[in-house]
Structure formats: C-alpha cells, structure tokens
N, C-alpha and C. Protein backbone atom coordinates (compact mmCIF):
# COMPACT_ATOMS: atom_id res chain seq x y z
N UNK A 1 197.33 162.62 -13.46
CA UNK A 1 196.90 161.51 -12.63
C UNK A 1 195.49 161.12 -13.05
N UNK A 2 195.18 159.67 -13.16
CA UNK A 2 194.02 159.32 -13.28
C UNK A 2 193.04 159.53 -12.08
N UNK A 3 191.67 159.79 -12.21
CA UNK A 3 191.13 159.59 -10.93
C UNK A 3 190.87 158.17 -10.20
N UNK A 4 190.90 157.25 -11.44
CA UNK A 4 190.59 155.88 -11.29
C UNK A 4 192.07 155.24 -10.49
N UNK A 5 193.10 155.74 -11.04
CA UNK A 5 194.24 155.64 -10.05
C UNK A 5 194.77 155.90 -8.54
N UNK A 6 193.61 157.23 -8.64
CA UNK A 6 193.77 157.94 -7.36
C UNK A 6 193.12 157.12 -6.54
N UNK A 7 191.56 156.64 -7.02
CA UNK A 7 191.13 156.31 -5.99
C UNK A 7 191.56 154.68 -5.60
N UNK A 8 191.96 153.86 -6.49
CA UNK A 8 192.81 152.78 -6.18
C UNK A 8 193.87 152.77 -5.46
N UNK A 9 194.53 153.88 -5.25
CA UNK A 9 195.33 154.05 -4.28
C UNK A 9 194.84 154.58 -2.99
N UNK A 10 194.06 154.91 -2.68
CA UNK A 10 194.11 155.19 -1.46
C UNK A 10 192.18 154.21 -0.64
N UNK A 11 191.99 153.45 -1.69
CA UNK A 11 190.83 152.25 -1.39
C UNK A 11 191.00 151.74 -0.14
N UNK A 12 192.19 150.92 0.25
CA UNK A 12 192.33 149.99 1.00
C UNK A 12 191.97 151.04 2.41
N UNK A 13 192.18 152.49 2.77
CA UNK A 13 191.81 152.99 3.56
C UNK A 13 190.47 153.32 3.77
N UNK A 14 189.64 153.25 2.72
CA UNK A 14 187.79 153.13 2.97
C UNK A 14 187.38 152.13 3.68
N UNK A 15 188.14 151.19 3.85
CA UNK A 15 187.61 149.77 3.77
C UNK A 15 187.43 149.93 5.70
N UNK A 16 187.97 150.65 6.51
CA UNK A 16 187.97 151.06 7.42
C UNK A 16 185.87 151.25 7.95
N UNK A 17 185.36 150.44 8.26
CA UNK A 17 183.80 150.66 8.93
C UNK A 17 183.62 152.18 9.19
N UNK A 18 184.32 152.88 10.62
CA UNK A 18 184.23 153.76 10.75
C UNK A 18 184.52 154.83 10.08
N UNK A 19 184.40 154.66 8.42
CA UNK A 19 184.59 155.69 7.66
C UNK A 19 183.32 155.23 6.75
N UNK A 20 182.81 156.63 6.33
CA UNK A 20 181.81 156.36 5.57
C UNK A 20 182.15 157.66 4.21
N UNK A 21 181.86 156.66 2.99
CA UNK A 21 182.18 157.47 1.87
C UNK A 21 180.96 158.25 1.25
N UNK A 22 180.67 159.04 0.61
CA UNK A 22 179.51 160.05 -0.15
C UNK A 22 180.59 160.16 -1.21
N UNK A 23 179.81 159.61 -2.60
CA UNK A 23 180.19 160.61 -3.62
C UNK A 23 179.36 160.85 -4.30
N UNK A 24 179.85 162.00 -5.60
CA UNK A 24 178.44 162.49 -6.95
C UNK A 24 178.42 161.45 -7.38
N UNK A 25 177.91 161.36 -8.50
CA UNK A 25 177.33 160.75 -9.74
C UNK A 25 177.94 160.28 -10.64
N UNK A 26 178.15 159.99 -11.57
CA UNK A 26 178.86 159.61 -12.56
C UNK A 26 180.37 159.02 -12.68
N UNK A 27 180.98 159.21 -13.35
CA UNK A 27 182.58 158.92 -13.07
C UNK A 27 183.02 158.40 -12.05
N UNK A 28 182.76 159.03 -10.93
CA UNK A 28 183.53 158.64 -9.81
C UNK A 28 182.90 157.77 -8.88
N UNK A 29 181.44 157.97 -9.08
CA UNK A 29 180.98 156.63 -8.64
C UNK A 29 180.66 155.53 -9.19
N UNK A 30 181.10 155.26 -10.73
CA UNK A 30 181.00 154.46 -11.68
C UNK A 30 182.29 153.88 -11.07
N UNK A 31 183.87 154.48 -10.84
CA UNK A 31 184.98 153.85 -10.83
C UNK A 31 185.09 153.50 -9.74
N UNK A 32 184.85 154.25 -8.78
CA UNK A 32 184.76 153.82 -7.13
C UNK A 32 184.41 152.31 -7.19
N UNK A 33 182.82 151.99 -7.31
CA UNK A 33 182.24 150.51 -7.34
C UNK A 33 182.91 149.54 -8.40
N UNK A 34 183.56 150.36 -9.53
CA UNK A 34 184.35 149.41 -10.27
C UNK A 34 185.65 148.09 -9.53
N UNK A 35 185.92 149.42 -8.47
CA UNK A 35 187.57 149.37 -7.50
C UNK A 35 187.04 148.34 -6.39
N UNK A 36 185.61 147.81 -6.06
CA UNK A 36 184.85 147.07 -5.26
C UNK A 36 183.91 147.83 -4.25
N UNK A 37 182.61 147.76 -4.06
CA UNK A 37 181.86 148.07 -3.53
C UNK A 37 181.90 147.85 -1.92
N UNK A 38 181.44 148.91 -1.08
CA UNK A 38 181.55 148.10 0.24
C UNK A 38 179.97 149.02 1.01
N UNK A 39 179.73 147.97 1.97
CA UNK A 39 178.31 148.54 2.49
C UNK A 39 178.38 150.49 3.54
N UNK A 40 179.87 150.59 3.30
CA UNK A 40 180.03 152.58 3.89
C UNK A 40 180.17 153.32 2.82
N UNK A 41 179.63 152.93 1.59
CA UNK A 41 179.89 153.86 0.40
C UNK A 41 178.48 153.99 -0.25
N UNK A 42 178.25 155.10 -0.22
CA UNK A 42 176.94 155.81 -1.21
C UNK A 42 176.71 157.03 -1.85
N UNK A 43 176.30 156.38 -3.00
CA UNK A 43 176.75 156.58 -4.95
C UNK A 43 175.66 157.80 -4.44
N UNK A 44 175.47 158.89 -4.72
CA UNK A 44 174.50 160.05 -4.64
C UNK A 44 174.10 159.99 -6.36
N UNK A 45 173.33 159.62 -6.75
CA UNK A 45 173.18 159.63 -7.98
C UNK A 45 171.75 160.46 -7.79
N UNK A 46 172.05 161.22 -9.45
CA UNK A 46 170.82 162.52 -9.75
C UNK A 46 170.39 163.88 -8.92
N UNK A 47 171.80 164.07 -8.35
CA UNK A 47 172.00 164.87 -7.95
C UNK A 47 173.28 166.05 -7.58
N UNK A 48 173.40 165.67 -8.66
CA UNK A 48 174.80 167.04 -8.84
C UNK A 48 174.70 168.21 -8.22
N UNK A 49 175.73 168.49 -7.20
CA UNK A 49 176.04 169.48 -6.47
C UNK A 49 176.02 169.25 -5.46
N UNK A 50 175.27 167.93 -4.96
CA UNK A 50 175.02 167.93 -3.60
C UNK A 50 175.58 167.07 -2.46
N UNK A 51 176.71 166.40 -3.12
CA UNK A 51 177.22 165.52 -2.31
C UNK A 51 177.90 165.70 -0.95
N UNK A 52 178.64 167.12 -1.39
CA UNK A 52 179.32 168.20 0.09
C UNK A 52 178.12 167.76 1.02
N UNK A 53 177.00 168.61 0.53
CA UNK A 53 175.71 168.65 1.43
C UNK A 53 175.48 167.50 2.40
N UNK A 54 174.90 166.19 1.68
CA UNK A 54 174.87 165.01 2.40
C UNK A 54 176.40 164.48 3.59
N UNK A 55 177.13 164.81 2.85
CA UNK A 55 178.39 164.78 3.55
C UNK A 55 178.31 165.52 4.79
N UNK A 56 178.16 166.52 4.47
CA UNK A 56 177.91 167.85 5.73
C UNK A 56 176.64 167.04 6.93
N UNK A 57 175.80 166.52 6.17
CA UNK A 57 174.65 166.43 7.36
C UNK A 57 175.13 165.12 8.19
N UNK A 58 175.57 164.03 7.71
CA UNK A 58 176.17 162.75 8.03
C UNK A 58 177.39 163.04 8.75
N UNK A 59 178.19 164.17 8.81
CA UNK A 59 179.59 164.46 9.47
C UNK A 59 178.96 165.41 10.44
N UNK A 60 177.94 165.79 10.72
CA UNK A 60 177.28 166.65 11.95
C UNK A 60 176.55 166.05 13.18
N UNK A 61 176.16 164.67 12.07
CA UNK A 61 174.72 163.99 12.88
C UNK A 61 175.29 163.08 13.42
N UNK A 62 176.82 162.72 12.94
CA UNK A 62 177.29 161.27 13.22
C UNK A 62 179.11 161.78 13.90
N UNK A 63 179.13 162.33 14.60
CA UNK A 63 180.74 162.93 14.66
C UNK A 63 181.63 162.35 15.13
N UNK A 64 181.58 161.58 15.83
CA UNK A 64 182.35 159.70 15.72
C UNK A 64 182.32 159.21 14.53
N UNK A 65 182.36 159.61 13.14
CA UNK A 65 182.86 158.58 11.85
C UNK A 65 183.38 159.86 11.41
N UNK A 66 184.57 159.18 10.27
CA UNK A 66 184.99 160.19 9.33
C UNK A 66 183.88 160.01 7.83
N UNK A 67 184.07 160.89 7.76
CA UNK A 67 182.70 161.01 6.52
C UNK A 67 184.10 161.73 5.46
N UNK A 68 183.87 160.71 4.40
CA UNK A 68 184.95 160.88 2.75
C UNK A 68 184.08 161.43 1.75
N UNK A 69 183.81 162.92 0.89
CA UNK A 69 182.92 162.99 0.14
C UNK A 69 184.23 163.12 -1.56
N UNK A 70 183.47 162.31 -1.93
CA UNK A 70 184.25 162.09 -3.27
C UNK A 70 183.38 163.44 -4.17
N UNK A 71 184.35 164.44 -4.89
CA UNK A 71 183.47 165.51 -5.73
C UNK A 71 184.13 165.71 -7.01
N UNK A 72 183.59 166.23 -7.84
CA UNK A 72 184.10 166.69 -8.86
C UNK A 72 183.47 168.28 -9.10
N UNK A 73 184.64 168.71 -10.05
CA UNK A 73 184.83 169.92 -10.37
C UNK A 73 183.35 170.96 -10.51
N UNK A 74 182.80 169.80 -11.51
CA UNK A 74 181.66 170.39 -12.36
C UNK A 74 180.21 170.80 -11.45
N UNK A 75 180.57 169.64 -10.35
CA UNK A 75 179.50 169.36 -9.37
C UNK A 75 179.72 170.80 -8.22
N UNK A 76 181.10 170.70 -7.72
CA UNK A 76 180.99 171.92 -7.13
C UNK A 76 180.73 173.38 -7.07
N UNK A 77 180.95 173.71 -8.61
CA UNK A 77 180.79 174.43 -9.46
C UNK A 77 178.98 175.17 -9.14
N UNK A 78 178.28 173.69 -9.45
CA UNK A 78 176.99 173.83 -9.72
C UNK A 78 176.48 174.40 -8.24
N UNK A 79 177.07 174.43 -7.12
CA UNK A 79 177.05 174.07 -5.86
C UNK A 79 177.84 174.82 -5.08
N UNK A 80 178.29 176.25 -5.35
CA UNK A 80 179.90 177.03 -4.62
C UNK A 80 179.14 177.27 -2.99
N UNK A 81 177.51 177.49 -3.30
CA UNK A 81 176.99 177.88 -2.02
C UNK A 81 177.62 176.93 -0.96
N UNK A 82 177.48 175.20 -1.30
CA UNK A 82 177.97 173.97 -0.43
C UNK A 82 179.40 174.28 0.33
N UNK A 83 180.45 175.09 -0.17
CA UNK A 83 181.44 175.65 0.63
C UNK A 83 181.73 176.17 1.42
N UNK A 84 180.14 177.43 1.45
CA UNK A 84 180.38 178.31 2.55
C UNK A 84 179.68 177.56 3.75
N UNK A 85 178.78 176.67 3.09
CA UNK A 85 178.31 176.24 4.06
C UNK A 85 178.89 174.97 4.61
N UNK A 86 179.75 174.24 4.57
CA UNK A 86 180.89 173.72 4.99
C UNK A 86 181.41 174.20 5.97
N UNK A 87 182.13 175.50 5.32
CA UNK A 87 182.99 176.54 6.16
C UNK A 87 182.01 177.07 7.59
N UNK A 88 180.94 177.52 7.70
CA UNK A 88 180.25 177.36 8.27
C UNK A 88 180.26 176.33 9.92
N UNK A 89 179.91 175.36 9.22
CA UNK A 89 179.75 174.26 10.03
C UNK A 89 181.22 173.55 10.74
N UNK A 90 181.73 173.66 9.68
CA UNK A 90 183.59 173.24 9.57
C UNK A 90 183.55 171.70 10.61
N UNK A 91 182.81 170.81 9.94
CA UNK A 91 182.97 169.30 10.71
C UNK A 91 184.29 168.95 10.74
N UNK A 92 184.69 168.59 11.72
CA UNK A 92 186.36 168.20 11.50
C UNK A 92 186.48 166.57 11.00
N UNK A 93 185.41 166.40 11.03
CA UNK A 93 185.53 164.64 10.44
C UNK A 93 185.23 164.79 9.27
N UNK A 94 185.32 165.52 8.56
CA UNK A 94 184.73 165.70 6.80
C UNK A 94 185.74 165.93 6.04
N UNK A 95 186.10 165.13 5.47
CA UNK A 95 187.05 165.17 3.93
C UNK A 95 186.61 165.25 2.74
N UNK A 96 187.08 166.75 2.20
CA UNK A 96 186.01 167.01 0.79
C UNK A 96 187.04 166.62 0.08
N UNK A 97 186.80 165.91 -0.98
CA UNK A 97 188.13 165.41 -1.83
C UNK A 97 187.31 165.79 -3.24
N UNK A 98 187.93 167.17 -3.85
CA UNK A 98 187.47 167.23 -5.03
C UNK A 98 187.97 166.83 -6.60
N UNK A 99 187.72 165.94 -7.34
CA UNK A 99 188.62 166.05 -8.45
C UNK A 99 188.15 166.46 -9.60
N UNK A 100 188.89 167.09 -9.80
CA UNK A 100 189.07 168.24 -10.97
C UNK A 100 189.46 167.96 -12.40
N UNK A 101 188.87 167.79 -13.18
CA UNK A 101 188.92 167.15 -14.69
C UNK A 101 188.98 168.39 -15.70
N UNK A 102 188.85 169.37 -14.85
CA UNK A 102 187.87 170.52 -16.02
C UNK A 102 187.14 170.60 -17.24
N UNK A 103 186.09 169.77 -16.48
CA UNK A 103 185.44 169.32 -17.58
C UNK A 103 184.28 168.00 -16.67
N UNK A 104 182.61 168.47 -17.39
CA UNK A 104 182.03 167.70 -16.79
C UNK A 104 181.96 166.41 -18.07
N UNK A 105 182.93 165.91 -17.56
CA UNK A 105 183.18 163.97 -18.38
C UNK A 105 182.10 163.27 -18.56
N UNK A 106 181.21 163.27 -17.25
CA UNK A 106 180.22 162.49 -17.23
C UNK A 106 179.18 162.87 -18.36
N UNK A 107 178.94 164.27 -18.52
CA UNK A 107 177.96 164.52 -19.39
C UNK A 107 177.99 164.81 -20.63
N UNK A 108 179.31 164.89 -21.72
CA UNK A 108 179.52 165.00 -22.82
C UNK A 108 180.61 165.69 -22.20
N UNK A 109 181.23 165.90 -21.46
CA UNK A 109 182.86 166.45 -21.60
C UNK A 109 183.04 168.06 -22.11
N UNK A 110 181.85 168.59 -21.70
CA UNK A 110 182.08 170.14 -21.30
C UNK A 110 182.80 170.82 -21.03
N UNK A 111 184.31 171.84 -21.27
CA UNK A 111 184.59 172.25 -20.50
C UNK A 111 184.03 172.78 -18.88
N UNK A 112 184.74 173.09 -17.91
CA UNK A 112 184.18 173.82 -16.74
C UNK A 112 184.86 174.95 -16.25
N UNK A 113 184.44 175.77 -15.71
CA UNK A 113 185.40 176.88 -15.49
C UNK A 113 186.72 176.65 -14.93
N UNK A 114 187.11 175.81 -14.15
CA UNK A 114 188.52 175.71 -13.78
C UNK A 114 189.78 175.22 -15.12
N UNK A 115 188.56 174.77 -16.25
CA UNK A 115 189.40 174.78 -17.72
C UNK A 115 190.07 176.46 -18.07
N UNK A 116 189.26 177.32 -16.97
CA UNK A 116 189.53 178.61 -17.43
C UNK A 116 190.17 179.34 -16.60
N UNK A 117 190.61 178.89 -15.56
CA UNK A 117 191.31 179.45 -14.51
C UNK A 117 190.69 179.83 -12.86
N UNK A 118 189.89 179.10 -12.98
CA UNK A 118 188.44 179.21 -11.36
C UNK A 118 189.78 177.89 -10.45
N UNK A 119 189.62 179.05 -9.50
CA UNK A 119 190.48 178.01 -8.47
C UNK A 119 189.28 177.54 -7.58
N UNK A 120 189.02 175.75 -7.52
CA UNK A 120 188.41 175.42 -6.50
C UNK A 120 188.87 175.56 -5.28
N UNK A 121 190.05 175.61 -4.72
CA UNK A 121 191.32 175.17 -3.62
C UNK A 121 190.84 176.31 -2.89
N UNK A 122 190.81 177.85 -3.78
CA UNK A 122 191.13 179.23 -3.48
C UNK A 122 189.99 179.46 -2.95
N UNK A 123 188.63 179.04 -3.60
CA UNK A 123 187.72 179.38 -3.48
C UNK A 123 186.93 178.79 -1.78
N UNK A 124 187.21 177.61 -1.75
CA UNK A 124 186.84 177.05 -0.30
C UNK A 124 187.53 177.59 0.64
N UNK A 125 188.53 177.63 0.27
CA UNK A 125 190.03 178.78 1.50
C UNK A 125 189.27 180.23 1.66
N UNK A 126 188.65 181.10 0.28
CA UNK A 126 188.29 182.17 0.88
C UNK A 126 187.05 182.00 1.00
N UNK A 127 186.76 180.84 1.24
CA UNK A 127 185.10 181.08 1.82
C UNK A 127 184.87 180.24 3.30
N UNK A 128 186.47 180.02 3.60
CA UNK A 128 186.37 179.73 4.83
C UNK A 128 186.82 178.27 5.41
N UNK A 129 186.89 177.16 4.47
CA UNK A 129 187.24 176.08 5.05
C UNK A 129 188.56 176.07 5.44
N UNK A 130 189.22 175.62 6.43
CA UNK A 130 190.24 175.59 7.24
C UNK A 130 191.54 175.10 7.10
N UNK A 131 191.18 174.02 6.04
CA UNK A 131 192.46 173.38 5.47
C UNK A 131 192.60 173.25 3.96
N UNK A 132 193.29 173.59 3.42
CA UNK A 132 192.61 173.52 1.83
C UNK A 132 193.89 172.83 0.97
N UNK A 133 194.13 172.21 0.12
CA UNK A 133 195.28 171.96 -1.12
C UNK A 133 194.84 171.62 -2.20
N UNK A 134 195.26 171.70 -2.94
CA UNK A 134 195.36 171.07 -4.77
C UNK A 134 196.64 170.84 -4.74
N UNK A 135 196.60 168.91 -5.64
CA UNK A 135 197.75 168.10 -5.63
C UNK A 135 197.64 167.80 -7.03
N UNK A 136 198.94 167.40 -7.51
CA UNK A 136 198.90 166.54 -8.71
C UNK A 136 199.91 165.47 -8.55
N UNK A 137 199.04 164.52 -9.21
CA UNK A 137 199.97 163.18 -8.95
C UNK A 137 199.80 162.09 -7.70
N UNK A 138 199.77 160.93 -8.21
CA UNK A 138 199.41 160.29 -6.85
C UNK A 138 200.12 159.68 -5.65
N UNK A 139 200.98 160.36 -5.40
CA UNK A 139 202.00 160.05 -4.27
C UNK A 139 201.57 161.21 -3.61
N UNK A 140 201.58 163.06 -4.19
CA UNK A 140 201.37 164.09 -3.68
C UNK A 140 199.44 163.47 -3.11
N UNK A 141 198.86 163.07 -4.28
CA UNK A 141 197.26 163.08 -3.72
C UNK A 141 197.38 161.92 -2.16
N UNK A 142 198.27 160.50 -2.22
CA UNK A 142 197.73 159.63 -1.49
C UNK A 142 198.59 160.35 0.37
N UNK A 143 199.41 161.35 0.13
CA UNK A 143 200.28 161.77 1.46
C UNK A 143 199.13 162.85 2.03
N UNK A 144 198.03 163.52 1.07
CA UNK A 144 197.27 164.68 1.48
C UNK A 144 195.96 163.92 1.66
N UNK A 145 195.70 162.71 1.10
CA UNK A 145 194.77 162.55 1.62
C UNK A 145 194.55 162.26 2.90
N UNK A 146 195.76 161.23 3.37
CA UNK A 146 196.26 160.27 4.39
C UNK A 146 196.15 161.68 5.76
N UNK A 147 196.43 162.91 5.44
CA UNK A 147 196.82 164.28 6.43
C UNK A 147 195.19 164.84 6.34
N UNK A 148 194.88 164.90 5.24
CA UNK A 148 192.95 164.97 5.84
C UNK A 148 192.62 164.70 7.34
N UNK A 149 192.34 162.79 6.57
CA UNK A 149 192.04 161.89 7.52
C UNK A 149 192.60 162.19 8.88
N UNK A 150 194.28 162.23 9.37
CA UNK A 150 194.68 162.55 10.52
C UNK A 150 194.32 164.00 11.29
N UNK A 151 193.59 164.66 10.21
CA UNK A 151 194.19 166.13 10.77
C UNK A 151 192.88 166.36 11.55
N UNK A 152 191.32 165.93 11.60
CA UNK A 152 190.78 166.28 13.09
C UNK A 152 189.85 168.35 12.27
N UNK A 153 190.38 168.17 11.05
CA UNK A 153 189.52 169.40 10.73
C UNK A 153 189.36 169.63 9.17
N UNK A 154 188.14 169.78 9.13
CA UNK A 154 187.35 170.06 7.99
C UNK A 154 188.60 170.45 6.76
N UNK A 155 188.62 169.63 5.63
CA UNK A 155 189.60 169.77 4.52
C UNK A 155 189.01 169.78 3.30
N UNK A 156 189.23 170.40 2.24
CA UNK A 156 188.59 170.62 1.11
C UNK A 156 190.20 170.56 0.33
N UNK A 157 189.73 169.08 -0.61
CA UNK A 157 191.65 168.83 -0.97
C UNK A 157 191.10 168.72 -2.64
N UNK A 158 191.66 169.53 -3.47
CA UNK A 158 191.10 169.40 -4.68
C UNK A 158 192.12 168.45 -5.62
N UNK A 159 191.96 167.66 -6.19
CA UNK A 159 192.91 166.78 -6.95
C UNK A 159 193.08 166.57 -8.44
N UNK A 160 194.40 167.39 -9.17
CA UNK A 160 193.85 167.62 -10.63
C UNK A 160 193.73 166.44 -11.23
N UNK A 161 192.87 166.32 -12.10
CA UNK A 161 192.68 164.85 -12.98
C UNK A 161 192.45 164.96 -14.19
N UNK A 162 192.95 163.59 -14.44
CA UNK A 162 192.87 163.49 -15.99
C UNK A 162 191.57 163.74 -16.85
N UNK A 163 191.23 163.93 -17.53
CA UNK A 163 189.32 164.20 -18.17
C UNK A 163 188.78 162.88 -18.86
N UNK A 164 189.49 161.49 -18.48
CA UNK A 164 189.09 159.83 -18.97
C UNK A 164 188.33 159.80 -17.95
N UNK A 165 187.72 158.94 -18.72
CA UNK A 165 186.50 158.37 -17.96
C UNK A 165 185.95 156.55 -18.15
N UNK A 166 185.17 156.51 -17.35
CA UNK A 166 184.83 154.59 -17.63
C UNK A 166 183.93 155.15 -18.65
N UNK A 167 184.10 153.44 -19.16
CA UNK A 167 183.18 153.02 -20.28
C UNK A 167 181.48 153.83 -20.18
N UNK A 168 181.16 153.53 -19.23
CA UNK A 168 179.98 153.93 -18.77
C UNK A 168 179.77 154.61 -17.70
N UNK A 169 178.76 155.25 -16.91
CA UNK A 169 178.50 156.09 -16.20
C UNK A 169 177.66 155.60 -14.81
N UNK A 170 176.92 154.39 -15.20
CA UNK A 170 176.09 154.03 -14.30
C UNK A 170 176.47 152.91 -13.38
N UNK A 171 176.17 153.04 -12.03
CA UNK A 171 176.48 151.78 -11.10
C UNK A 171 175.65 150.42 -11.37
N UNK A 172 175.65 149.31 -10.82
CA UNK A 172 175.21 148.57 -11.25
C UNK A 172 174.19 148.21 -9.75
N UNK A 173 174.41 149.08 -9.52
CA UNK A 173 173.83 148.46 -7.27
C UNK A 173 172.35 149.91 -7.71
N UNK A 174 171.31 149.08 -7.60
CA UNK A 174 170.11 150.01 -7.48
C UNK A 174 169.99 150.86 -6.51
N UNK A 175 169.72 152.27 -6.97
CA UNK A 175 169.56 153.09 -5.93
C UNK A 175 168.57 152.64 -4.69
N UNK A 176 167.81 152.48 -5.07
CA UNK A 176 166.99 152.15 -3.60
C UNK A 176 167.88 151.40 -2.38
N UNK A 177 168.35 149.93 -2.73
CA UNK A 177 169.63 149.33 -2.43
C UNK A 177 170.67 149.49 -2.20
N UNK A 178 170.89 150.74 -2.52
CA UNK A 178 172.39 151.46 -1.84
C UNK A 178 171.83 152.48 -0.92
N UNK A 179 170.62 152.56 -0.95
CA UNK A 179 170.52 153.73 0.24
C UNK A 179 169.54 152.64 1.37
N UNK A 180 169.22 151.59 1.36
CA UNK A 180 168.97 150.74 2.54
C UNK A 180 170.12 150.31 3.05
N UNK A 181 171.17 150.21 1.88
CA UNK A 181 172.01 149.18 2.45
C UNK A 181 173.15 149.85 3.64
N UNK A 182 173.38 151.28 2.80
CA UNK A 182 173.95 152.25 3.49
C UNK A 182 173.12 152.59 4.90
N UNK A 183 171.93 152.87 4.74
CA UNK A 183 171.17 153.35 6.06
C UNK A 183 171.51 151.63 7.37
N UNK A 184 171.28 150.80 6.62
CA UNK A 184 171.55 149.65 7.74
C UNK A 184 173.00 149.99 8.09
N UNK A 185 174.09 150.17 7.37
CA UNK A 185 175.31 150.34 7.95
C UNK A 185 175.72 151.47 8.73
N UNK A 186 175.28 152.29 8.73
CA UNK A 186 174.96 153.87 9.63
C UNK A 186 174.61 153.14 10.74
N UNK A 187 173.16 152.55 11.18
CA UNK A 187 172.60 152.21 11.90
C UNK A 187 173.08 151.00 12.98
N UNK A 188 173.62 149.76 12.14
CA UNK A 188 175.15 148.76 13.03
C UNK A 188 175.82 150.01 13.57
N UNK A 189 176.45 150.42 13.37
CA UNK A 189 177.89 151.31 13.89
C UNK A 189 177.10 152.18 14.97
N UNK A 190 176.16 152.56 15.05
CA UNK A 190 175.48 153.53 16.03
C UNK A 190 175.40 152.26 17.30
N UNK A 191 174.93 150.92 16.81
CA UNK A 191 174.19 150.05 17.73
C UNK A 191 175.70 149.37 18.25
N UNK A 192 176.74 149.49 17.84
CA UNK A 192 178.07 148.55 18.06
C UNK A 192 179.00 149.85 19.11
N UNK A 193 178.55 150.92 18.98
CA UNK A 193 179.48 152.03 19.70
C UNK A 193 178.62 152.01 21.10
C-alpha cells in the first residue's frame, strides 16, 4: 500500500473541524498537504520523534477533539520513550497512526530496524497502549482507522507502506504560518464549544 494512497483514502474524514491532525516531517507531511491542506492540520517539521508528543499534549489539554498523529517508522524509532508515555497517559481521543516504510525515505532511504524485524505494533502493546494493530492494504488500513476514531481509547495502528516517496520533502505553507494558523483554529473551536 502506498502511504499517499492511504492517506487519500481516509482524507475526507480529517476534513471533520473537530479533529485535529499532527504529523512528522517529511513524506507524510509533504503528501498530506499535497492531498489539500486544511486549517486542523500541523506539519511538525524539524523535529523527528516528536509528533506522538505534541499529539499527547493537544489530546490531554483539549479532550473534546480527536487528535490524528500521522508517524512514521523511523520517527518512532528515534522516540520508543513517546510510547510509554502515551501508554501512560492513554488519551482516548488520540490516534497514533504509524506508517511503516522501513526505511527513513525522507532522508536518503536508510534502512530502519523494522527492515529487520522490530515490531512497532508489539512494542506499543508491551509498553502499554490499549489498542494496538498493523494492517496492510487499504481497505484493511481505511476499516482500522475508521475503529480508532470510534473506539473512545488511545490506539497505536501501525500501517505497512510502501518506501516511495514525493518528489520532494518540503511543504510549501511556512512554518511560522502553520503554527498561527493552527493555533487560531484550536482557539475558534474552544470559543464555538
């Protein structure tokens, strides 16, 4: 499955206000904004590993929205501590959606340890998060994501993917500008509830 597929399939459900998206860097937030940009989505750029994190603080501080953190393999990797501390907290509005390339794409296409047999799925399950799967294919990814969303508790859904990538790596929406634009849309939804 492509990731660029994946996430085209299951788009039209972001588009939802009361959901707010977090993803890493590269790839996936290159294809995400490719698929159309919307003011509940923010690109975490230059900072690998940490997207769970931000996810985590925005699904604690805000527990009336579902908070979507888009991840990849390489990022979590860099980051296994972000699981326990997930597990931890266990926001039930938090959907960790990891995809798994094995291989960090974005940066010259590295293998990553799950090229070697590192279960992400296994690893959040024994470190505590509550709901866990790895899917392949996008009928299996768009039915598990859709059971995230409904299910009311903290999910860590890992999704195998292909190791293609976009042309390029970078968004075209300035960071500064995606994090005003995002903070104003946090801030409507607080003032509209």
């Amino acid at each position: 499955m492509q990731r660029y597929a994946a996430l085209k399939a299951i788009y039209e459900r972001l588009e939802d206000d009361n959901i707010v998206v977090v993803t890493i860097m590269g790839a996936v937030s290159a294809e995400l904004q490719d698929i159309g940009h919307r003011p509940n989505f923010f690109y975490l750029q230059h900072a690998m590993g940490l997207a769970s994190s931000m996810g985590l603080g925005i699904a604690l501080a805000r527990p009336e929205l579902q908070v979507v953190v888009f991840d990849g393999d390489g990022s979590v990797l860099m980051n296994l501590g972000g699981l326990t501390t997930l597990a931890r907290y266990r926001p039930p509005n938090l959907a960790h959606i990891v995809f798994d390339n094995e291989s960090l794409v974005s940066v010259g296409g590295f293998p990553t340890a799950t090229s070697t047999g590192s279960d992400l799925e296994g690893i959040a399950r024994e470190a505590g998060v509550p709901r866990t799967a790895t899917v392949e294919g996008i009928d299996a990814f768009v039915t598990a994501f859709d059971e995230a969303l409904a299910a009311d508790e903290l999910t860590t859904l890992v999704a195998k993917v292909t190791t293609e990538g976009p042309a390029g790596y970078v968004t075209d929406l300035a960071l500064i500008e995606n994090r005003f634009q995002f903070s104003r849309h946090l801030k409507n939804l607080r003032e509209q509830s």
